[in-house]
N, C-alpha and C. Protein backbone atom coordinates (compact mmCIF):
# COMPACT_ATOMS: atom_id res chain seq x y z
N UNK A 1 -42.78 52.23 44.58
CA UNK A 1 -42.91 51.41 45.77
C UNK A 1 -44.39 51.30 46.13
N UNK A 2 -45.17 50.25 46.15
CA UNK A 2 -46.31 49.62 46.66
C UNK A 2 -46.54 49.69 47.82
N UNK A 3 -47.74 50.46 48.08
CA UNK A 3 -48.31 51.11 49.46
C UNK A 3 -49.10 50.25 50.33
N UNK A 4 -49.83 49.36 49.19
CA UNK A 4 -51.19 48.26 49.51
C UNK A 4 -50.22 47.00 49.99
N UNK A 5 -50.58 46.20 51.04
CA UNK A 5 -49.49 45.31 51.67
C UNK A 5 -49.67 44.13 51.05
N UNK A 6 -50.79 43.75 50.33
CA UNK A 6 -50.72 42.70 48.88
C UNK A 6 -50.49 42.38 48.19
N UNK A 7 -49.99 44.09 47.82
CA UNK A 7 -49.18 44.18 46.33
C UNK A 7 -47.76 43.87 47.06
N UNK A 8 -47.63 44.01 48.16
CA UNK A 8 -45.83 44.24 48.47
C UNK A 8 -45.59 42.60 48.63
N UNK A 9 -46.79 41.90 48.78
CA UNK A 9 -46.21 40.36 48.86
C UNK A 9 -46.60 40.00 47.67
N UNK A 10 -46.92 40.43 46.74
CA UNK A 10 -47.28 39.87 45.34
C UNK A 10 -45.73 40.06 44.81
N UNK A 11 -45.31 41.17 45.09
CA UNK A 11 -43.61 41.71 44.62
C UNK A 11 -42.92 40.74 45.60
N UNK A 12 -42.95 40.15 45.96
CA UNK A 12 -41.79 39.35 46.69
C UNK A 12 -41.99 37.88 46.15
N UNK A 13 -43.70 37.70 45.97
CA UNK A 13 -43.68 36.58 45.33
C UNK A 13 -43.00 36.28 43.93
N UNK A 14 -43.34 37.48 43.16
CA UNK A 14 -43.17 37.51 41.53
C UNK A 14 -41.31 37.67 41.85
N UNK A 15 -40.75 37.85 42.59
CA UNK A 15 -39.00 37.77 42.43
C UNK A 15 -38.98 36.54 42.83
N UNK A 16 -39.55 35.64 43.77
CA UNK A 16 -39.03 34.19 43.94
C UNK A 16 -38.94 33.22 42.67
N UNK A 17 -40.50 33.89 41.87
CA UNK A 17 -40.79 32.84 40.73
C UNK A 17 -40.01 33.15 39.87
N UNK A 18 -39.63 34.26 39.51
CA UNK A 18 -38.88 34.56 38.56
C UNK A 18 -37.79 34.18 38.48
N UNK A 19 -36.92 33.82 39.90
CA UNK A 19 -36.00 33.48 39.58
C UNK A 19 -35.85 32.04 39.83
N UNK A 20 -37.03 31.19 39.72
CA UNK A 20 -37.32 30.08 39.94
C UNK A 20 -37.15 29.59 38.09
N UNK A 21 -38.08 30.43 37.74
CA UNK A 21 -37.68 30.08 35.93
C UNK A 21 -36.56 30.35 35.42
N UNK A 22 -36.30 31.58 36.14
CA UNK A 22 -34.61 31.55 34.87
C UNK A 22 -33.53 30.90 35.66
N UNK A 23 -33.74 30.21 36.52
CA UNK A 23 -33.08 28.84 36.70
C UNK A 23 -33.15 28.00 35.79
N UNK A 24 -34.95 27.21 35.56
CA UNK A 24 -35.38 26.29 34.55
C UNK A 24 -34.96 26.67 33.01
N UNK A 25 -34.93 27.79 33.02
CA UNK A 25 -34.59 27.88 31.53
C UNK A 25 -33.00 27.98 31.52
N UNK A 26 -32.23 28.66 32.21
CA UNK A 26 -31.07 28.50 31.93
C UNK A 26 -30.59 27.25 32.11
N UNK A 27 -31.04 26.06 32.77
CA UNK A 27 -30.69 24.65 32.65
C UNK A 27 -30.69 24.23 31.17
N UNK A 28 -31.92 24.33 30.77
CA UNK A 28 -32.28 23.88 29.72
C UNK A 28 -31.48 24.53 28.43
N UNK A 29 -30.90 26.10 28.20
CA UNK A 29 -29.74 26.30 27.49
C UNK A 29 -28.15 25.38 27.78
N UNK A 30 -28.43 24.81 29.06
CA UNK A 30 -26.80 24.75 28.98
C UNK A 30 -27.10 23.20 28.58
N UNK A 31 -28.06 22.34 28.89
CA UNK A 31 -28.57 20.78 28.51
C UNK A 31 -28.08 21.60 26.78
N UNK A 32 -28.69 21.76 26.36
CA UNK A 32 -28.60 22.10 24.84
C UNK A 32 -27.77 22.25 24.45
N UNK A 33 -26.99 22.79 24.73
CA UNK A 33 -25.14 23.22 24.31
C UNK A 33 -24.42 22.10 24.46
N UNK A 34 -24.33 21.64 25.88
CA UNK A 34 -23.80 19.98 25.94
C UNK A 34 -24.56 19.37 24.91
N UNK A 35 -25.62 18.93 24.73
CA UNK A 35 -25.81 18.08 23.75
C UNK A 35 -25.50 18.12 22.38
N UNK A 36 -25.63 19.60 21.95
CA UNK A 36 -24.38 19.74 20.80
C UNK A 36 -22.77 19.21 20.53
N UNK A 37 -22.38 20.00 21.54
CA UNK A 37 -21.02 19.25 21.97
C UNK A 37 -20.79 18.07 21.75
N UNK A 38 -21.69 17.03 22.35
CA UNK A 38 -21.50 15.71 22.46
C UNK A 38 -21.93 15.18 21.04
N UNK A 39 -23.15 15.50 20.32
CA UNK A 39 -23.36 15.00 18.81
C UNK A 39 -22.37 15.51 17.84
N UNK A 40 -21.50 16.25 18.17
CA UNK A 40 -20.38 16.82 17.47
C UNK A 40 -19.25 16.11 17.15
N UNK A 41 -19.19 15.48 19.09
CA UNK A 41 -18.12 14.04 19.05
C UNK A 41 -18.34 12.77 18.50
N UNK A 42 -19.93 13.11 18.37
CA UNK A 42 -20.24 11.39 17.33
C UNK A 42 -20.34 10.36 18.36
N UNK A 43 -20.16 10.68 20.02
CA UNK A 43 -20.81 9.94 21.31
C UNK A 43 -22.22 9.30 20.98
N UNK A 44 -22.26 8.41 20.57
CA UNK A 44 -23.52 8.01 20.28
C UNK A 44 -24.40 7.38 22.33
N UNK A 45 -23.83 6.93 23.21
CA UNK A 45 -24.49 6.62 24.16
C UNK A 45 -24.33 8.01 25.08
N UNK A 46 -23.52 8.88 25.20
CA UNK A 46 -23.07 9.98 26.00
C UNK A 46 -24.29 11.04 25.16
N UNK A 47 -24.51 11.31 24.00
CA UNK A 47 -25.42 11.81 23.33
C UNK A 47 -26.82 11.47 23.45
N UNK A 48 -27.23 10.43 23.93
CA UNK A 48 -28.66 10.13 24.10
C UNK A 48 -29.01 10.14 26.08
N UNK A 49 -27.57 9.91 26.61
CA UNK A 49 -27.74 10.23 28.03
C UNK A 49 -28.25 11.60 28.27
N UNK A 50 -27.50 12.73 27.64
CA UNK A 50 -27.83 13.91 27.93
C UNK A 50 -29.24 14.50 26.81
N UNK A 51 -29.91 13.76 25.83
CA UNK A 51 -30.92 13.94 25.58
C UNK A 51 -32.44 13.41 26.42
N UNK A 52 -32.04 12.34 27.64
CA UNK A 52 -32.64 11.79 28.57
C UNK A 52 -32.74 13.08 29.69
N UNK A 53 -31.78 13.55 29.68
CA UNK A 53 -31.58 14.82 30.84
C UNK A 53 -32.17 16.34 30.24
N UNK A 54 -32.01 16.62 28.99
CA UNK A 54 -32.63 17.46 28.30
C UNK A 54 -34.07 17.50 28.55
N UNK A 55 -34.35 16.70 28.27
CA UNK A 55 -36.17 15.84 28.10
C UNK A 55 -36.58 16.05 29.46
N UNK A 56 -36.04 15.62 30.42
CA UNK A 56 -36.35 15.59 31.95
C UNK A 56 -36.64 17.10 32.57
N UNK A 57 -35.65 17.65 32.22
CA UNK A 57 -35.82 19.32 32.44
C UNK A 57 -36.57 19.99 31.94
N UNK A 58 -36.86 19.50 30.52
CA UNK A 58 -38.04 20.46 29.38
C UNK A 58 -39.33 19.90 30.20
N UNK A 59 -39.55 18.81 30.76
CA UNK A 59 -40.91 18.34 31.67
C UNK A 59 -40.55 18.70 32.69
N UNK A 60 -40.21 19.35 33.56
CA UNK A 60 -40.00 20.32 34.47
C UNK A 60 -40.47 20.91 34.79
N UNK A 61 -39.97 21.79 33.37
CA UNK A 61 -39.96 23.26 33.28
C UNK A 61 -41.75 23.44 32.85
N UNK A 62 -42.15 22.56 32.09
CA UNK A 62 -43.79 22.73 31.46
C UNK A 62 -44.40 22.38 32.88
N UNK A 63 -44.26 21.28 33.40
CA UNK A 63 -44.65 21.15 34.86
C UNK A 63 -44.95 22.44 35.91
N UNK A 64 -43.65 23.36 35.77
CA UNK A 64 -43.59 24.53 36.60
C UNK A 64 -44.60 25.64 35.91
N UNK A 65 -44.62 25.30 34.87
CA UNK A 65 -45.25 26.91 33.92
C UNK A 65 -44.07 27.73 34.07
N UNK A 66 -42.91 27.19 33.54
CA UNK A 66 -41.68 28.12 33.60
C UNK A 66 -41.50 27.86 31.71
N UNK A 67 -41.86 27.28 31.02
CA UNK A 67 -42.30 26.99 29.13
C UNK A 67 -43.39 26.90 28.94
N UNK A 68 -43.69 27.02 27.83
CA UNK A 68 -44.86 26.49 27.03
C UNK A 68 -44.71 24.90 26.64
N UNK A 69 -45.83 24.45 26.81
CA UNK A 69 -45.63 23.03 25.96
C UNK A 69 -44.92 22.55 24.62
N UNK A 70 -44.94 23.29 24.20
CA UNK A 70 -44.77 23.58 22.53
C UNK A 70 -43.74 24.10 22.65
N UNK A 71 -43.27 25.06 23.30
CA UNK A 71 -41.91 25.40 23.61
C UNK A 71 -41.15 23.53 23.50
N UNK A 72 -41.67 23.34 24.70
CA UNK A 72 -40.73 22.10 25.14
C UNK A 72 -40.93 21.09 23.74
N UNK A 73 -42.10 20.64 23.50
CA UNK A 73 -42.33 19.68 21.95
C UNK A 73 -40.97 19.88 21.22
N UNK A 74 -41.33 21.43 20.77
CA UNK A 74 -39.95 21.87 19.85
C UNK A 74 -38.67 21.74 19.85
N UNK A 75 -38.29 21.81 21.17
CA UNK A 75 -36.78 22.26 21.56
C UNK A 75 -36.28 20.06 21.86
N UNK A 76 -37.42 19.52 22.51
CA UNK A 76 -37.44 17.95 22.25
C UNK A 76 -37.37 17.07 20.80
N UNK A 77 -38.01 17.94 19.74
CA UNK A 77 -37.78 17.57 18.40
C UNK A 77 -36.50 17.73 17.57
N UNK A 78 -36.21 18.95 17.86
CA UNK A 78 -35.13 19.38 17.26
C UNK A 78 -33.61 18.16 18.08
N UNK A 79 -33.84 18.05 19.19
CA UNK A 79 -32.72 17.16 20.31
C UNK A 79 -32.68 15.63 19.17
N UNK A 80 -33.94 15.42 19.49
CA UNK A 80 -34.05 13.86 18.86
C UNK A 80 -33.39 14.42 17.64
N UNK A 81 -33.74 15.03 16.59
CA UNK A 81 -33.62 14.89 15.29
C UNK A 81 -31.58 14.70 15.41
N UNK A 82 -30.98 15.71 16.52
CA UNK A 82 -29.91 15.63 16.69
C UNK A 82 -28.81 14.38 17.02
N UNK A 83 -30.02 13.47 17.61
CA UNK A 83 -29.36 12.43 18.51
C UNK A 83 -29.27 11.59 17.15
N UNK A 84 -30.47 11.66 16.15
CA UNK A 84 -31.08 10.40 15.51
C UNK A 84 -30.10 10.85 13.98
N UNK A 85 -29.73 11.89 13.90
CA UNK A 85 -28.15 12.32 12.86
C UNK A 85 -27.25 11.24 13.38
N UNK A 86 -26.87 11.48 13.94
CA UNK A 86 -25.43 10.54 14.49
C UNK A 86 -25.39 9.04 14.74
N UNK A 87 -26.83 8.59 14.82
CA UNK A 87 -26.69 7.00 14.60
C UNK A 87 -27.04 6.86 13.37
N UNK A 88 -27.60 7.78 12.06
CA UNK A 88 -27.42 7.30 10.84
C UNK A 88 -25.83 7.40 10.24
N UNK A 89 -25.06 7.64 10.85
CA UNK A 89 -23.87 8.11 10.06
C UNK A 89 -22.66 7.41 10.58
């Protein structure tokens, strides 16, 4: 327990943020799972809706400093490559 009254609002700050990100990131697992789901069904417009919503959250989340950029690049590459399977086929 923190004696210095700076540190005790630095600890109250660091629990708000924290659970400010694993909000942002747990969005962004469950965007991901739906969008599996849906390229699974071969939804070709329901599949690119929720890659619009994916995308929106991954700029969010880089916005917040709750990812890395590159985090988000990646996890946006891999989506497209997902979306862009199912209209070749």
């Amino acid at each position: 327990m923190p004696n210095i009254k700076s540190q005790k609002k630095r600890d109250r700050q660091n629990i708000k943020i924290r659970t400010g990100n694993k909000l942002l990131k747990t969005r962004i697992k469950t965007d991901q799972k739906r969008l599996a789901e849906v390229v699974n069904s071969k939804n070709i417009e329901e599949a690119e809706k929720n890659f619009n919503i994916l995308s929106k959250h991954l700029d969010k989340a880089v916005k917040k400093g709750a990812v890395h950029k590159n985090f988000s690049a990646n996890k946006k590459s891999k989506a497209a490559k997902l979306v862009n399977s199912i209209r070749k086929s």
